[in-house]
N, C-alpha and C. Protein backbone atom coordinates (compact mmCIF):
# COMPACT_ATOMS: atom_id res chain seq x y z
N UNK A 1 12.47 6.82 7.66
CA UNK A 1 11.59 6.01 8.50
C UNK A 1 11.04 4.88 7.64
N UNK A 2 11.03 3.67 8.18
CA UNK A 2 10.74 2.66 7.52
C UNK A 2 9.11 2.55 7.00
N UNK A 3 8.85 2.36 6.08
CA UNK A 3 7.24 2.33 5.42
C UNK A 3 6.35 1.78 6.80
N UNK A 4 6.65 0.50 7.33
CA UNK A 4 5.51 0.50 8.42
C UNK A 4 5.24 1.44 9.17
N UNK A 5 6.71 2.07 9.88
CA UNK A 5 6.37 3.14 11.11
C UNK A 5 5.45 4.17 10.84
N UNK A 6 5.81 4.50 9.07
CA UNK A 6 4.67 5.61 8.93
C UNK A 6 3.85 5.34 8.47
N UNK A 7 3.22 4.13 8.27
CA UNK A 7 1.93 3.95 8.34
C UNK A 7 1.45 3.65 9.74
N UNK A 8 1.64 3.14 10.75
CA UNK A 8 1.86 3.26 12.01
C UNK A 8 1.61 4.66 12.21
N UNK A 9 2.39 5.48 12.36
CA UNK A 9 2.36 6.95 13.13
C UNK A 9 0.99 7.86 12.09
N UNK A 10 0.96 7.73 10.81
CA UNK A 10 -0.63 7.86 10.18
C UNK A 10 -1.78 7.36 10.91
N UNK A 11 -1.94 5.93 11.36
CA UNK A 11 -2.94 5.26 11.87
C UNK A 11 -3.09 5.75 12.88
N UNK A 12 -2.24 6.14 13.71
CA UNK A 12 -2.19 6.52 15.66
C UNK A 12 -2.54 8.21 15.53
N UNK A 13 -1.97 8.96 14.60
CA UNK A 13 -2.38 10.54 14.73
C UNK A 13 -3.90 10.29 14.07
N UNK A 14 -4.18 9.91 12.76
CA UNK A 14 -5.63 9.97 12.47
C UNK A 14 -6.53 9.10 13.73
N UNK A 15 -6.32 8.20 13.87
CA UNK A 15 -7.27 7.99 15.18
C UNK A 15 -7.10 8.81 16.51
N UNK A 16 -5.85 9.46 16.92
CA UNK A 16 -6.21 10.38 17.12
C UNK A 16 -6.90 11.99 17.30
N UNK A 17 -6.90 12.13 16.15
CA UNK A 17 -7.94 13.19 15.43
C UNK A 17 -9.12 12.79 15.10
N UNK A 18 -9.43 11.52 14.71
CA UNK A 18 -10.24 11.46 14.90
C UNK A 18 -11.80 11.65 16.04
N UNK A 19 -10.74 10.93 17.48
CA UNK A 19 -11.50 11.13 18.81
C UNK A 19 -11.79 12.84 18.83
N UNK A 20 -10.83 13.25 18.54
CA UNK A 20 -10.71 14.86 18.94
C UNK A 20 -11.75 15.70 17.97
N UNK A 21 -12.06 15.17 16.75
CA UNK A 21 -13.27 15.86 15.72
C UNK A 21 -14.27 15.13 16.92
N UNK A 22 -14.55 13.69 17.06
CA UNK A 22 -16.10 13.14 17.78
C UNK A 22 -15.99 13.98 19.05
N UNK A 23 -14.98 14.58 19.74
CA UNK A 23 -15.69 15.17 20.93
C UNK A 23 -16.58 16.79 20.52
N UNK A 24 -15.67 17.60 19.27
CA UNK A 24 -15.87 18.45 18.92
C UNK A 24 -17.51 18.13 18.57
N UNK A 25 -18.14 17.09 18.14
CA UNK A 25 -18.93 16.65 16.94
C UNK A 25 -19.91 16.35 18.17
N UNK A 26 -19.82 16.38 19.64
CA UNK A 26 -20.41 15.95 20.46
C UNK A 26 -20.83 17.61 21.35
N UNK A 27 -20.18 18.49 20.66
CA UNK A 27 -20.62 19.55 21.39
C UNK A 27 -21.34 20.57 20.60
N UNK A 28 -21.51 20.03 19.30
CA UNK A 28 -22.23 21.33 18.17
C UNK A 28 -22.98 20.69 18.20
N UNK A 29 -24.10 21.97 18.52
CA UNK A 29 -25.69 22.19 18.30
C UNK A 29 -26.02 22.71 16.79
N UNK A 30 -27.18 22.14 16.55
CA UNK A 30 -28.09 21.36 16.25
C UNK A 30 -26.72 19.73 15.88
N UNK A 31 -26.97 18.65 15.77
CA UNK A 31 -26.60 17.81 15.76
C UNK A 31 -26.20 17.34 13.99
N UNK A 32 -26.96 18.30 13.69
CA UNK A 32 -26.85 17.97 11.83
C UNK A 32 -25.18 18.01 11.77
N UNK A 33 -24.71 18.96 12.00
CA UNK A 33 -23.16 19.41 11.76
C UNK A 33 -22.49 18.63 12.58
N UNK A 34 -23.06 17.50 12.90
CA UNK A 34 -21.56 16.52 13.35
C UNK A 34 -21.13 15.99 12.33
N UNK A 35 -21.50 15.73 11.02
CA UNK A 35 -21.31 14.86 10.03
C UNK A 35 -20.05 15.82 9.44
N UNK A 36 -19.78 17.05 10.10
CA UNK A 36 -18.90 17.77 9.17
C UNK A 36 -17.72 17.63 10.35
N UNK A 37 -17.51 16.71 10.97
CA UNK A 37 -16.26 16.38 11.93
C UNK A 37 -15.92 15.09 12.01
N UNK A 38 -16.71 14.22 11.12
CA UNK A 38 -16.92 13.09 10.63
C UNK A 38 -14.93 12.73 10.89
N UNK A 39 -14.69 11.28 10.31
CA UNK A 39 -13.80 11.09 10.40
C UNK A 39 -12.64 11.22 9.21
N UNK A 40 -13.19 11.57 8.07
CA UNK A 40 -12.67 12.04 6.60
C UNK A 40 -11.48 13.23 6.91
N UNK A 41 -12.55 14.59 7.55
CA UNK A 41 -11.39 15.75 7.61
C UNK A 41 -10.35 15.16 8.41
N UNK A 42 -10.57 14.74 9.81
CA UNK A 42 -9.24 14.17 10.55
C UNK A 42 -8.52 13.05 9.66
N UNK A 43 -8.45 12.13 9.56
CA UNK A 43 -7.56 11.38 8.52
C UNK A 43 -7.30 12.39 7.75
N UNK A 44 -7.64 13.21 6.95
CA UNK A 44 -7.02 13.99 6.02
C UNK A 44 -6.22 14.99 6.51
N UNK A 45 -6.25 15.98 7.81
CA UNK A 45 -4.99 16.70 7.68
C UNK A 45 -3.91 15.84 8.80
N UNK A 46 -4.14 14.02 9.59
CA UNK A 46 -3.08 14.04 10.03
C UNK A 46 -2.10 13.31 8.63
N UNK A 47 -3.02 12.89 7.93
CA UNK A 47 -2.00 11.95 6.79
C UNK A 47 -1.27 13.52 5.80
N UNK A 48 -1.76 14.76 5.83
CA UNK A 48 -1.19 15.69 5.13
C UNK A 48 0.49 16.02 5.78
N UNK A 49 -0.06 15.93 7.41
CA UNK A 49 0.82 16.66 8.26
C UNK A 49 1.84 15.55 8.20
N UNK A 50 1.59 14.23 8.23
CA UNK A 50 2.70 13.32 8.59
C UNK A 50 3.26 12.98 6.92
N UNK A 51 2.73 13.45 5.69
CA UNK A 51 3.35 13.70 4.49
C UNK A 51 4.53 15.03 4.53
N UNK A 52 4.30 16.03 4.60
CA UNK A 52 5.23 16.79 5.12
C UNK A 52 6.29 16.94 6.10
N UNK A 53 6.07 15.99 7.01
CA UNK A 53 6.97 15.71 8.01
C UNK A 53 8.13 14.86 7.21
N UNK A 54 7.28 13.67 6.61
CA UNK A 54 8.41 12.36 6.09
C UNK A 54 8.71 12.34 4.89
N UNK A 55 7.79 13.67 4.22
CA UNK A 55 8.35 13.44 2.67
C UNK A 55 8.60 15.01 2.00
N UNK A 56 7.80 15.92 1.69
CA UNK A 56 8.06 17.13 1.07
C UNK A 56 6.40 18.03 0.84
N UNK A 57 6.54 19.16 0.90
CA UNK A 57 5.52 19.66 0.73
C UNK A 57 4.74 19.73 -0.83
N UNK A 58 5.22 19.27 -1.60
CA UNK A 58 5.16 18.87 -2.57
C UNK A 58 4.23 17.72 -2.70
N UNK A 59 4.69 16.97 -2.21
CA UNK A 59 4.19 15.21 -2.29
C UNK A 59 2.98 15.71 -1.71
N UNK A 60 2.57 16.46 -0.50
CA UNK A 60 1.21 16.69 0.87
C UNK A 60 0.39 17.67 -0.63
N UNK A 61 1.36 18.51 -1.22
CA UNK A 61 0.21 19.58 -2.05
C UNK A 61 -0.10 18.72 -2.86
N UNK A 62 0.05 17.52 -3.77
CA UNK A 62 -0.40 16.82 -4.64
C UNK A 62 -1.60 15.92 -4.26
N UNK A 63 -1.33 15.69 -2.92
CA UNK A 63 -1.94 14.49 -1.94
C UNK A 63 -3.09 15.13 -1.77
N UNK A 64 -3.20 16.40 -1.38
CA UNK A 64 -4.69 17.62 -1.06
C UNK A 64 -5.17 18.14 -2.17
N UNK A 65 -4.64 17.71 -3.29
CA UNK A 65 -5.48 18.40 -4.39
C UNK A 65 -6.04 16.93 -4.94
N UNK A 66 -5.83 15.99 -4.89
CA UNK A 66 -6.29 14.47 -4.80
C UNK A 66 -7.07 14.82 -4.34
N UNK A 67 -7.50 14.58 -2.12
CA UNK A 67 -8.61 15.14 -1.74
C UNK A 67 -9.72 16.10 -2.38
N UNK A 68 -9.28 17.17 -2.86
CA UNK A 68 -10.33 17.71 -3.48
C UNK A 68 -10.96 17.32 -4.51
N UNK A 69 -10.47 16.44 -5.28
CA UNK A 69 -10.73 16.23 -6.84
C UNK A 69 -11.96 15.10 -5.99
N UNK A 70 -11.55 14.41 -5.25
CA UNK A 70 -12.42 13.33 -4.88
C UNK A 70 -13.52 13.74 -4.17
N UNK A 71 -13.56 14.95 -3.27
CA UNK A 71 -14.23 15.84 -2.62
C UNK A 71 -15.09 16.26 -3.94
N UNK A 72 -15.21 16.56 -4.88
CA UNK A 72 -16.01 17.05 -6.01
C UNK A 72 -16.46 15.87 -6.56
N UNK A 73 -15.53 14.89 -6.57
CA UNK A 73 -16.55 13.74 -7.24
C UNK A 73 -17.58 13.54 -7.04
N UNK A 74 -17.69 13.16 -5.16
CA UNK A 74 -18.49 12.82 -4.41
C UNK A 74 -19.62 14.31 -4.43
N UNK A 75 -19.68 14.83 -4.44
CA UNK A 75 -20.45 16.39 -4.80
C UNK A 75 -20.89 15.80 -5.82
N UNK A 76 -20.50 15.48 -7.28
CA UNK A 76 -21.04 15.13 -8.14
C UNK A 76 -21.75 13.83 -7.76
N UNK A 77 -21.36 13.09 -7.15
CA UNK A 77 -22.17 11.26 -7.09
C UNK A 77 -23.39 11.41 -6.33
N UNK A 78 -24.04 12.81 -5.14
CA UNK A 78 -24.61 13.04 -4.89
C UNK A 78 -25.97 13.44 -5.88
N UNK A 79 -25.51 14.87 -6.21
CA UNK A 79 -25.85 15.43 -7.78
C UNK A 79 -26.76 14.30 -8.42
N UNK A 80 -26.02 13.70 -9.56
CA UNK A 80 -26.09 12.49 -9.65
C UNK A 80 -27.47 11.50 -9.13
N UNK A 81 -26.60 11.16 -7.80
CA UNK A 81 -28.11 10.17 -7.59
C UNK A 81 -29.42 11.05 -6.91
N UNK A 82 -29.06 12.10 -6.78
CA UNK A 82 -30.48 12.76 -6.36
C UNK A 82 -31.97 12.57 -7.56
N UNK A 83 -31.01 12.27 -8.60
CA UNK A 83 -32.09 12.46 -9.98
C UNK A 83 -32.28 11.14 -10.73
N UNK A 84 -31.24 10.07 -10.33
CA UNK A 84 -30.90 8.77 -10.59
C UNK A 84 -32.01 7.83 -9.82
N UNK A 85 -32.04 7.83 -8.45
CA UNK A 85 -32.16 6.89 -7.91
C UNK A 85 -33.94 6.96 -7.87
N UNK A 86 -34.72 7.89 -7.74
CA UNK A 86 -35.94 8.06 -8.13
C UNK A 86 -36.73 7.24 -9.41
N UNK A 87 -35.59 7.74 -10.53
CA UNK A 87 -36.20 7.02 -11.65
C UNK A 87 -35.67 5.38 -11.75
N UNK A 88 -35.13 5.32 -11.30
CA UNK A 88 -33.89 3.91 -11.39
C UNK A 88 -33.96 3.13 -10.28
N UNK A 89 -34.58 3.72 -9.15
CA UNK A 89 -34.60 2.13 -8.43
C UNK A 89 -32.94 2.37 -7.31
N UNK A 90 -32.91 2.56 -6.26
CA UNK A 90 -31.80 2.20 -5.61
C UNK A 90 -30.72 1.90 -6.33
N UNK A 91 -30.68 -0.06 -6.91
CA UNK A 91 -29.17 -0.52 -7.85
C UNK A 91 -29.25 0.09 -8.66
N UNK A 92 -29.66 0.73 -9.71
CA UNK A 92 -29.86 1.16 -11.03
C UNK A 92 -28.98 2.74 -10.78
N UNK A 93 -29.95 3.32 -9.66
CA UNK A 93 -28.97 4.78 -9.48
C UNK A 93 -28.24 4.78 -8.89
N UNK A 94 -28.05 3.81 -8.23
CA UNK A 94 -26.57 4.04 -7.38
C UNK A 94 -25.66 3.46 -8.34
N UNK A 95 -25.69 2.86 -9.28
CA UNK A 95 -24.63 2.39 -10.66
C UNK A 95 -24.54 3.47 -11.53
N UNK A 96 -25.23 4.55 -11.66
CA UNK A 96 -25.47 5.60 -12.18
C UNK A 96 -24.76 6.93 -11.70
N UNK A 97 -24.93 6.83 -10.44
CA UNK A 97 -24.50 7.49 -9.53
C UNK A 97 -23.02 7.66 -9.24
N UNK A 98 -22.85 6.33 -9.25
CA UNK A 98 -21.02 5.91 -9.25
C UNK A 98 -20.42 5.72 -10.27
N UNK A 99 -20.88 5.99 -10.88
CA UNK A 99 -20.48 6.01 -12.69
C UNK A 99 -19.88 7.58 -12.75
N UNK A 100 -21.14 8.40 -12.14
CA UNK A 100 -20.88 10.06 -12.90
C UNK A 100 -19.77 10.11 -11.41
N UNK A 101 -19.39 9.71 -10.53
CA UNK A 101 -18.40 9.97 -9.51
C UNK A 101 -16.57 9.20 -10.33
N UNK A 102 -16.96 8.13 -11.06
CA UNK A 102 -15.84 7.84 -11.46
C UNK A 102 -15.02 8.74 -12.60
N UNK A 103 -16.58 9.44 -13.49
CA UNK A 103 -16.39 10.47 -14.61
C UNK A 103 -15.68 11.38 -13.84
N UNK A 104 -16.34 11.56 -13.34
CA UNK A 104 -15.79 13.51 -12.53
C UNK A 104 -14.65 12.93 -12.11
N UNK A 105 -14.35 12.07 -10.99
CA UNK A 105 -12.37 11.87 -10.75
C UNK A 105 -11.58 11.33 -11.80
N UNK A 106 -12.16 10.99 -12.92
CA UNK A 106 -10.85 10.57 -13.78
C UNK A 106 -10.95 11.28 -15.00
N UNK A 107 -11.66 12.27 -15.07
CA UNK A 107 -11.93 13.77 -15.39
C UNK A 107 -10.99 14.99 -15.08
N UNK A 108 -10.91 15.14 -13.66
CA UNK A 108 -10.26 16.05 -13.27
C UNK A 108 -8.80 15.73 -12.76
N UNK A 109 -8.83 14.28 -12.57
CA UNK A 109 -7.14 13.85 -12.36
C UNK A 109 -7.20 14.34 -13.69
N UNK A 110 -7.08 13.48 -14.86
CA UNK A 110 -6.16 13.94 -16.05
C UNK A 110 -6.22 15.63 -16.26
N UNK A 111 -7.42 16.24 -16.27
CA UNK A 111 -7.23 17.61 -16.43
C UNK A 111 -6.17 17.94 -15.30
N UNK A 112 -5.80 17.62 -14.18
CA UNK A 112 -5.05 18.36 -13.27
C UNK A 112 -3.90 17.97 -13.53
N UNK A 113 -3.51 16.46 -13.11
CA UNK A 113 -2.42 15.84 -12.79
C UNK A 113 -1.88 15.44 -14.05
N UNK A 114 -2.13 15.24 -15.37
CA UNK A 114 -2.01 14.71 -16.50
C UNK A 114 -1.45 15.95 -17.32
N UNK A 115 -2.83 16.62 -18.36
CA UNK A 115 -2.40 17.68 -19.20
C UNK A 115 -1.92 19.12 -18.35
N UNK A 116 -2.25 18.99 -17.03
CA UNK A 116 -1.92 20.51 -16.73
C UNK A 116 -0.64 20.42 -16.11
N UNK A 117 0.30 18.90 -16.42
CA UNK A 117 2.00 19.45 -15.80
C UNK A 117 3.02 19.57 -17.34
């Protein structure tokens, strides 16, 4: 399949999943937990599913352990500015903040993807 179509058929299933998390995200009570149907998980398992379809399960398991590594970053960039942005001022911790998020992913890529093949 030619590179556009599947970026094409990526764009049309994640926006489709997407609608399908916001209706889900429209029926859980208390309202806090819509943010966990957000549009991140949908883009992420239709671009997994349409990796496996057009390329190998291989390429999708490399692609989801990416997700996670970045999934922890962001855990960490939180972390991070919870203790940053108090003492620092908004710009100050959020440069702080995105600093210890760039540490932690280019941290755990090389530990993963680097020394551990």
């Amino acid at each position: 399949m030619p590179e556009v179509g599947v970026l094409a058929v990526r764009g049309l299933a994640g926006g489709a999943l997407v609608v399908a998390f916001a209706l889900v995200s429209e029926l859980v009570k208390p309202k806090v937990f819509a943010g966990l149907f957000a549009s991140a998980p949908s883009v992420a398992i239709a671009s997994l599913a349409i990796t496996v379809i057009t390329e190998s399960a291989t390429k999708a398991q490399d692609a989801s352990m990416g997700m996670v590594i970045g999934g922890i970053a962001m855990a960490a960039c939180c972390v991070v500015a919870v203790g940053a942005i108090p003492r620092l001022h908004a710009f100050g911790g959020s440069l702080v903040a995105v600093a210890g998020r760039m540490v932690t992913a280019l941290g755990l890529y090389f530990g993963v993807f680097i020394s551990g093949r």
